[in-house]
Each structure stands twice: as structure tokens, then as C-alpha cells.
C-alpha atoms as a PDB file:
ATOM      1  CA  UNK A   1     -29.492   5.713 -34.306  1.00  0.00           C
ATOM      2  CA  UNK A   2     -31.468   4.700 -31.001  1.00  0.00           C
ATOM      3  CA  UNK A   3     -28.734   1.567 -31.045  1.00  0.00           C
ATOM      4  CA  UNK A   4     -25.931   3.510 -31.304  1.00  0.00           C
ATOM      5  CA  UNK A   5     -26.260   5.921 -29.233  1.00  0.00           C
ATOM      6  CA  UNK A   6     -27.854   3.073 -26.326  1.00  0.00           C
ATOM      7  CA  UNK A   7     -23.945   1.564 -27.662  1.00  0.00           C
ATOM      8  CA  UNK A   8     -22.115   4.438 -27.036  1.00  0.00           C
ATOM      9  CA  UNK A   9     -23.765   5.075 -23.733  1.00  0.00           C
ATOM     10  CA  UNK A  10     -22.751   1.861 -22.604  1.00  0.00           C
ATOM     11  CA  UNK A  11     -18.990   2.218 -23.603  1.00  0.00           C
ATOM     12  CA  UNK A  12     -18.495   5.435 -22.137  1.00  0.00           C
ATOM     13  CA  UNK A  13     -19.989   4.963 -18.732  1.00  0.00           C
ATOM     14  CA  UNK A  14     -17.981   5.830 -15.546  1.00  0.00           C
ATOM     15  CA  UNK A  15     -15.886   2.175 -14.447  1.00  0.00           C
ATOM     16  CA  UNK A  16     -16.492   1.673 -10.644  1.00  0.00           C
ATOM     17  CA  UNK A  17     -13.512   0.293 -10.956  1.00  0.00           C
ATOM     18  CA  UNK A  18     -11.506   3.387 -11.840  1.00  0.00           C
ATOM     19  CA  UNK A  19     -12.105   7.356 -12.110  1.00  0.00           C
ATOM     20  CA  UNK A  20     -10.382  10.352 -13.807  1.00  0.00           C
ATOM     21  CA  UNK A  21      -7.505  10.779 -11.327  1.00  0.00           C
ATOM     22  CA  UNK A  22      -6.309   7.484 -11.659  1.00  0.00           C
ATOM     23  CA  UNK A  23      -7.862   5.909  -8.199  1.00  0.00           C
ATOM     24  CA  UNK A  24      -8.050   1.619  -8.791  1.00  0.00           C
ATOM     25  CA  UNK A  25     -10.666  -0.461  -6.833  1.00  0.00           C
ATOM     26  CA  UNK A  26      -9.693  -3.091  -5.029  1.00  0.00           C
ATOM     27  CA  UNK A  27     -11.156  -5.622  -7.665  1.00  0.00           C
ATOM     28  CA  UNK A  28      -8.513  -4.154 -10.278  1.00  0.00           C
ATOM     29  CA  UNK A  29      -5.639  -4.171  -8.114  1.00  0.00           C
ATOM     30  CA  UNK A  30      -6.176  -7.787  -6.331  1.00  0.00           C
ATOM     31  CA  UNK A  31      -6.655  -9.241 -10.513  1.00  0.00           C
ATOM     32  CA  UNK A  32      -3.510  -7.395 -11.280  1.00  0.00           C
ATOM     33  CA  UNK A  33      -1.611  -9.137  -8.316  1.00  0.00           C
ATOM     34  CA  UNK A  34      -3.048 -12.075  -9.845  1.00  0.00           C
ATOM     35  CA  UNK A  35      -1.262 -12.669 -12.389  1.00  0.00           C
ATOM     36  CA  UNK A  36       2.286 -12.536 -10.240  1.00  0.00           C
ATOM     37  CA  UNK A  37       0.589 -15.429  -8.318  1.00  0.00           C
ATOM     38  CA  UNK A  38      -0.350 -13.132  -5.415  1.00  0.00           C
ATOM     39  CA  UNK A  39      -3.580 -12.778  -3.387  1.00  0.00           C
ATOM     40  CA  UNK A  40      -5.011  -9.992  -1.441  1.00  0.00           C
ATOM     41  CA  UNK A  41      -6.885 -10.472   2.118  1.00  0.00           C
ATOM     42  CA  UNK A  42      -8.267  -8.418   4.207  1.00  0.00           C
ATOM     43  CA  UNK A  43      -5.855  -7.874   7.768  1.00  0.00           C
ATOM     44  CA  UNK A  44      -8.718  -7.648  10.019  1.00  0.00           C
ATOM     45  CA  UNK A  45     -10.994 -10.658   8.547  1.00  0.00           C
ATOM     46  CA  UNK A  46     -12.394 -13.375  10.457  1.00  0.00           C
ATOM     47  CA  UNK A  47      -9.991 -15.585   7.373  1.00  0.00           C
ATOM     48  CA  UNK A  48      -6.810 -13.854   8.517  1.00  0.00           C
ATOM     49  CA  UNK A  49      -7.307 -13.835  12.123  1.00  0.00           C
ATOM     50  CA  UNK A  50      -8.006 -17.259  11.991  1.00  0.00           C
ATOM     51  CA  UNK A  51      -4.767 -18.089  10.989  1.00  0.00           C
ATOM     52  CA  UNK A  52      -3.005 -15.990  14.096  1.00  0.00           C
ATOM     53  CA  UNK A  53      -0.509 -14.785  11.921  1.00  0.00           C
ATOM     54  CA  UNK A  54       2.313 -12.470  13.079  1.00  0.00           C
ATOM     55  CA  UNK A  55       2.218  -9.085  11.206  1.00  0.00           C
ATOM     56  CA  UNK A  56       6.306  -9.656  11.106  1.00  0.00           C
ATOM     57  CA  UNK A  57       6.124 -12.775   9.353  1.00  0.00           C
ATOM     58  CA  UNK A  58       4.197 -11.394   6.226  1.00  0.00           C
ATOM     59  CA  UNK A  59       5.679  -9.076   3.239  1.00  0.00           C
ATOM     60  CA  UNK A  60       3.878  -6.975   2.321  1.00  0.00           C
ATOM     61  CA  UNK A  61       0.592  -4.981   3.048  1.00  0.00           C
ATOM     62  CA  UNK A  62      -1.318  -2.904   1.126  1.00  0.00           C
ATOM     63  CA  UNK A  63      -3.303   0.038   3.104  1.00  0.00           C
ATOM     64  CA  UNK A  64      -6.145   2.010   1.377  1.00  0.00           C
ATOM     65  CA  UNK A  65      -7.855   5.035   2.693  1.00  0.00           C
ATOM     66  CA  UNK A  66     -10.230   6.879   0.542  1.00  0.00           C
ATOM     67  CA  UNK A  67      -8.700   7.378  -2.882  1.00  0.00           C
ATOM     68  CA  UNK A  68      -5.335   6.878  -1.260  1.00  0.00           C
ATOM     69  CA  UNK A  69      -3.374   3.404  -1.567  1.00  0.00           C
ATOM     70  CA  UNK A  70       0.057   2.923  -0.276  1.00  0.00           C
ATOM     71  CA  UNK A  71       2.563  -0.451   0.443  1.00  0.00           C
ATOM     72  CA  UNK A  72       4.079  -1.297   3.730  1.00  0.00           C
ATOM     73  CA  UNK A  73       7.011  -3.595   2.641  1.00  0.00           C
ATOM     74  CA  UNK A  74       9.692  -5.796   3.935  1.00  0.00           C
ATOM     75  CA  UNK A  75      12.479  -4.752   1.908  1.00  0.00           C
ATOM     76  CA  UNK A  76      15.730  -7.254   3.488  1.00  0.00           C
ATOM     77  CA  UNK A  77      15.166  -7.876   6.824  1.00  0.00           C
ATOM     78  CA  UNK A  78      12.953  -4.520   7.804  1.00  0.00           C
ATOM     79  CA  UNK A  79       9.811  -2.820   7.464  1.00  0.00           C
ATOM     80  CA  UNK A  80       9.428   0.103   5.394  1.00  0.00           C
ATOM     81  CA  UNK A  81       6.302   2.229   4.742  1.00  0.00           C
ATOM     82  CA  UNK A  82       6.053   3.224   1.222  1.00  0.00           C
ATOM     83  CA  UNK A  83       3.594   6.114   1.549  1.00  0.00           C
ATOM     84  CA  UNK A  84       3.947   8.657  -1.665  1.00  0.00           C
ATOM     85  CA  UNK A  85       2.654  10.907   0.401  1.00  0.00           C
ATOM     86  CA  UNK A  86       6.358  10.891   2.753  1.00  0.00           C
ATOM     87  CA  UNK A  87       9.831  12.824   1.170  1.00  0.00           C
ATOM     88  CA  UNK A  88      10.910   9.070   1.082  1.00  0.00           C
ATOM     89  CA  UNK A  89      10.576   5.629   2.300  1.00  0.00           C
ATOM     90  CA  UNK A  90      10.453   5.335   6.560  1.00  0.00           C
ATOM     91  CA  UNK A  91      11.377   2.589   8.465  1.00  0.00           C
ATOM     92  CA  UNK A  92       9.290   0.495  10.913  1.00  0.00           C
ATOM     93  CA  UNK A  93      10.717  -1.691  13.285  1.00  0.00           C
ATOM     94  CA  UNK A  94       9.478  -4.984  13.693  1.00  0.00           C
ATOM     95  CA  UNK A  95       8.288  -3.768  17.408  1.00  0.00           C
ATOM     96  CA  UNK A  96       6.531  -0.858  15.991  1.00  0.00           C
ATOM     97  CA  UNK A  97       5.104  -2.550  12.776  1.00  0.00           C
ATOM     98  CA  UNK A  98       1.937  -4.185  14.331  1.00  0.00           C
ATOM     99  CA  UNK A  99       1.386  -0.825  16.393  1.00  0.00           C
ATOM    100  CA  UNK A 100       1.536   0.811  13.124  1.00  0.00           C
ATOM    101  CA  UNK A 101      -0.951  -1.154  11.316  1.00  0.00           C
ATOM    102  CA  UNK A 102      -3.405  -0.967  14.223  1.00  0.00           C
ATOM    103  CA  UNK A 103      -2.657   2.595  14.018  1.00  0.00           C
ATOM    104  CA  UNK A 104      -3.767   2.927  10.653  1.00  0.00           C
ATOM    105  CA  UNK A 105      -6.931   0.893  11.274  1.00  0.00           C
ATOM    106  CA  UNK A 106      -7.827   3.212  13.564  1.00  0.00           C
ATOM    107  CA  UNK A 107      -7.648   5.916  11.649  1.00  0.00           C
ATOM    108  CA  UNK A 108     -10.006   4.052   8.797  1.00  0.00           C
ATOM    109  CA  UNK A 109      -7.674   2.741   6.791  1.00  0.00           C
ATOM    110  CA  UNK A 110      -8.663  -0.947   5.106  1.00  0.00           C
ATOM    111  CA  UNK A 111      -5.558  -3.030   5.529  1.00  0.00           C
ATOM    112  CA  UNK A 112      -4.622  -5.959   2.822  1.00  0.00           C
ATOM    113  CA  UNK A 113      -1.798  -8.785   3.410  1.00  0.00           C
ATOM    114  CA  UNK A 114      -0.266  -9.764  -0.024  1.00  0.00           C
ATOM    115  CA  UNK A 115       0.258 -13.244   0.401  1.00  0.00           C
ATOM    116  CA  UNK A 116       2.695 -15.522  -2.565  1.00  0.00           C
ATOM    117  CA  UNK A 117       6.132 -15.243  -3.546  1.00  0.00           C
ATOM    118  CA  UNK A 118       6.613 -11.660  -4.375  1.00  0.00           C
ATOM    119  CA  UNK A 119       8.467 -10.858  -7.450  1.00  0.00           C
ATOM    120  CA  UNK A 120      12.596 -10.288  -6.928  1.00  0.00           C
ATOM    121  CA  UNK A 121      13.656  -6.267  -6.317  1.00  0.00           C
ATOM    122  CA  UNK A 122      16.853  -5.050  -6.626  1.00  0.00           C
ATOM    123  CA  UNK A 123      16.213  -3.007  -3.239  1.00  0.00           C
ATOM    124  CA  UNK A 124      15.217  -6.855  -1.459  1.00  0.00           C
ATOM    125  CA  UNK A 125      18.202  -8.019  -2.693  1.00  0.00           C
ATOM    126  CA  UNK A 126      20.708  -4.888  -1.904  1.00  0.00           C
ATOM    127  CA  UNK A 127      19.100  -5.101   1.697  1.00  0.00           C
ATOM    128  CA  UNK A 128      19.470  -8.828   2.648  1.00  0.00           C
ATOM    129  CA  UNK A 129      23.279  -7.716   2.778  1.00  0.00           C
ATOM    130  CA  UNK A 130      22.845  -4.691   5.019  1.00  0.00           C
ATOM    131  CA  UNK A 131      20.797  -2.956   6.982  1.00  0.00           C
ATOM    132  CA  UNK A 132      20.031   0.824   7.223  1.00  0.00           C
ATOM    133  CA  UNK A 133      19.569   3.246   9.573  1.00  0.00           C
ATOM    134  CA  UNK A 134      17.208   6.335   9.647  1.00  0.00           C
ATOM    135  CA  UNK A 135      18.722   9.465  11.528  1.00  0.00           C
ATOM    136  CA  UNK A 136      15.262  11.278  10.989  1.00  0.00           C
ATOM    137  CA  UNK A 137      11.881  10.032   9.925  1.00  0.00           C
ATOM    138  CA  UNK A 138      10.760  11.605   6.363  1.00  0.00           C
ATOM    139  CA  UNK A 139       8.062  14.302   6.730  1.00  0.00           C
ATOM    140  CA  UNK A 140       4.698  14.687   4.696  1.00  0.00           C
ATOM    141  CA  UNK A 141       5.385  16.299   1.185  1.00  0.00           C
ATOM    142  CA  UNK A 142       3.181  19.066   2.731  1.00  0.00           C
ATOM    143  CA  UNK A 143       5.051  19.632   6.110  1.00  0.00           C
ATOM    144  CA  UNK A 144       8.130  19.735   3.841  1.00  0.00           C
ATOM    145  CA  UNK A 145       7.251  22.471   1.778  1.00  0.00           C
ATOM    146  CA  UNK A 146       5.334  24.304   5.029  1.00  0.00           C
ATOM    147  CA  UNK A 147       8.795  24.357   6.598  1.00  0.00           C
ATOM    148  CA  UNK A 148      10.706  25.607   3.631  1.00  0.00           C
ATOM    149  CA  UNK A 149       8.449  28.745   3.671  1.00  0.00           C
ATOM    150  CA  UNK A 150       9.255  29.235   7.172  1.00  0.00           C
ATOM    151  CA  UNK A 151      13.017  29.207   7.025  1.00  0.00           C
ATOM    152  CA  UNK A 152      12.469  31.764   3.761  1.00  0.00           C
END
């Protein structure tokens, strides 16, 4: 009995690498990448700055704060930040993007380049061919709903 409970102990203990609201480490999401031949580093490491590397010139960026994790993406030939967070995608322009990243450090967040030939999107594709425009910049799901009461 001593066994089996020490067993059932050990296959019920809390993962470090995930919790009960669905919140991935690092480790799990930078294996998962792995197996589309992409690799995680960190934007500020001594690695990365090393290689001097334009923010521009990358893909894609994965920013973490917390239990929060959201992509900034070139989608065609622009930027767009892919918080869930936002009423919808925003776009950064390539004069804003490194601004916006250094942004973002400051406010804690740990920044990741994805590095490798990411896997083909209809959305990439569509937006090679055109480009879009945003007339306004998408609010916080919050502010959203804040503003709706106010108009009520």
C-alpha cells in the first residue's frame, strides 16, 4: 500500500511545466517548436545581441509576461501583434516594431525570437499580395466592454 500510494503521489504531482489554467513553461513551448524545426532565444541575450540582428529581419517573437504569452508576427510584409488580450490583431510598423519590443521589455516582459522556417499560413500567403491598413488600433477586450457600458 506504502508503494502505491508513494506511486500515485508521484503521478499526480503539480508539472512545473504546466498548471490548471492552461499556462505552458517555456521548456514545453520551445520542445513543441521543436519539432517544426524552430528554436527559441532569448531577445535580450548576450547570444542574440551578438549577432546584431535587426528586429525587422526576424519573424516572429514570442513575448511572455507572467502567465501571459502572446506572438508578434510578420504576416506578408508587416508586423502584427497577436495579443489575445486585443479585439483583434494590430499592426506595427517596421519603425515602431523595435520601439515596441523595447517597450515591452520594459514593462517585464521576457522576449523570444523564433528562429527556422516557419510553417506556411494562409494569412502569410494572402498578405505577400497586399497590404492592409488599420484606420484604428484594436482596444483591450476590457476597454471594449468598459466603453460599451458607457454608451448604454
Amino acid at each position: 500500500i506504502h508503494t502505491l500510494y508513494h506511486f500515485q503521489k508521484l503521478n499526480f504531482q503539480p508539472s512545473g511545466n504546466m498548471d490548471d489554467s492552461g499556462f505552458f513553461s517555456i521548456q514545453v513551448i520551445s520542445n513543441a517548436l521543436k519539432v517544426w524545426g524552430l528554436e527559441l532565444i532569448l531577445f535580450n541575450s548576450p547570444e542574440y545581441q551578438r549577432l546584431r540582428i535587426d528586429p525587422i529581419n526576424e519573424r516572429s517573437f514570442i513575448c511572455n509576461y507572467k502567465e501571459h504569452w502572446f506572438t508578434v508576427r510578420k504576416l506578408g510584409k508587416q508586423w502584427f501583434n497577436l495579443n489575445s488580450l486585443l479585439t483583434g490583431p494590430e499592426l506595427i510598423s517596421d519603425t515602431y516594431l523595435a520601439l515596441f519590443l523595447a517597450q515591452l521589455q520594459q514593462e517585464g516582459y521576457s522576449i523570444f525570437v523564433v528562429k527556422g522556417d516557419l510553417p506556411d499560413c494562409e494569412a502569410d500567403q494572402l498578405l505577400q499580395m497586399i497590404r492592409v491598413q488599420q484606420m484604428q488600433r484594436p482596444k483591450l477586450i476590457g476597454e471594449e466592454l468598459a466603453q460599451l457600458k458607457e454608451q448604454r
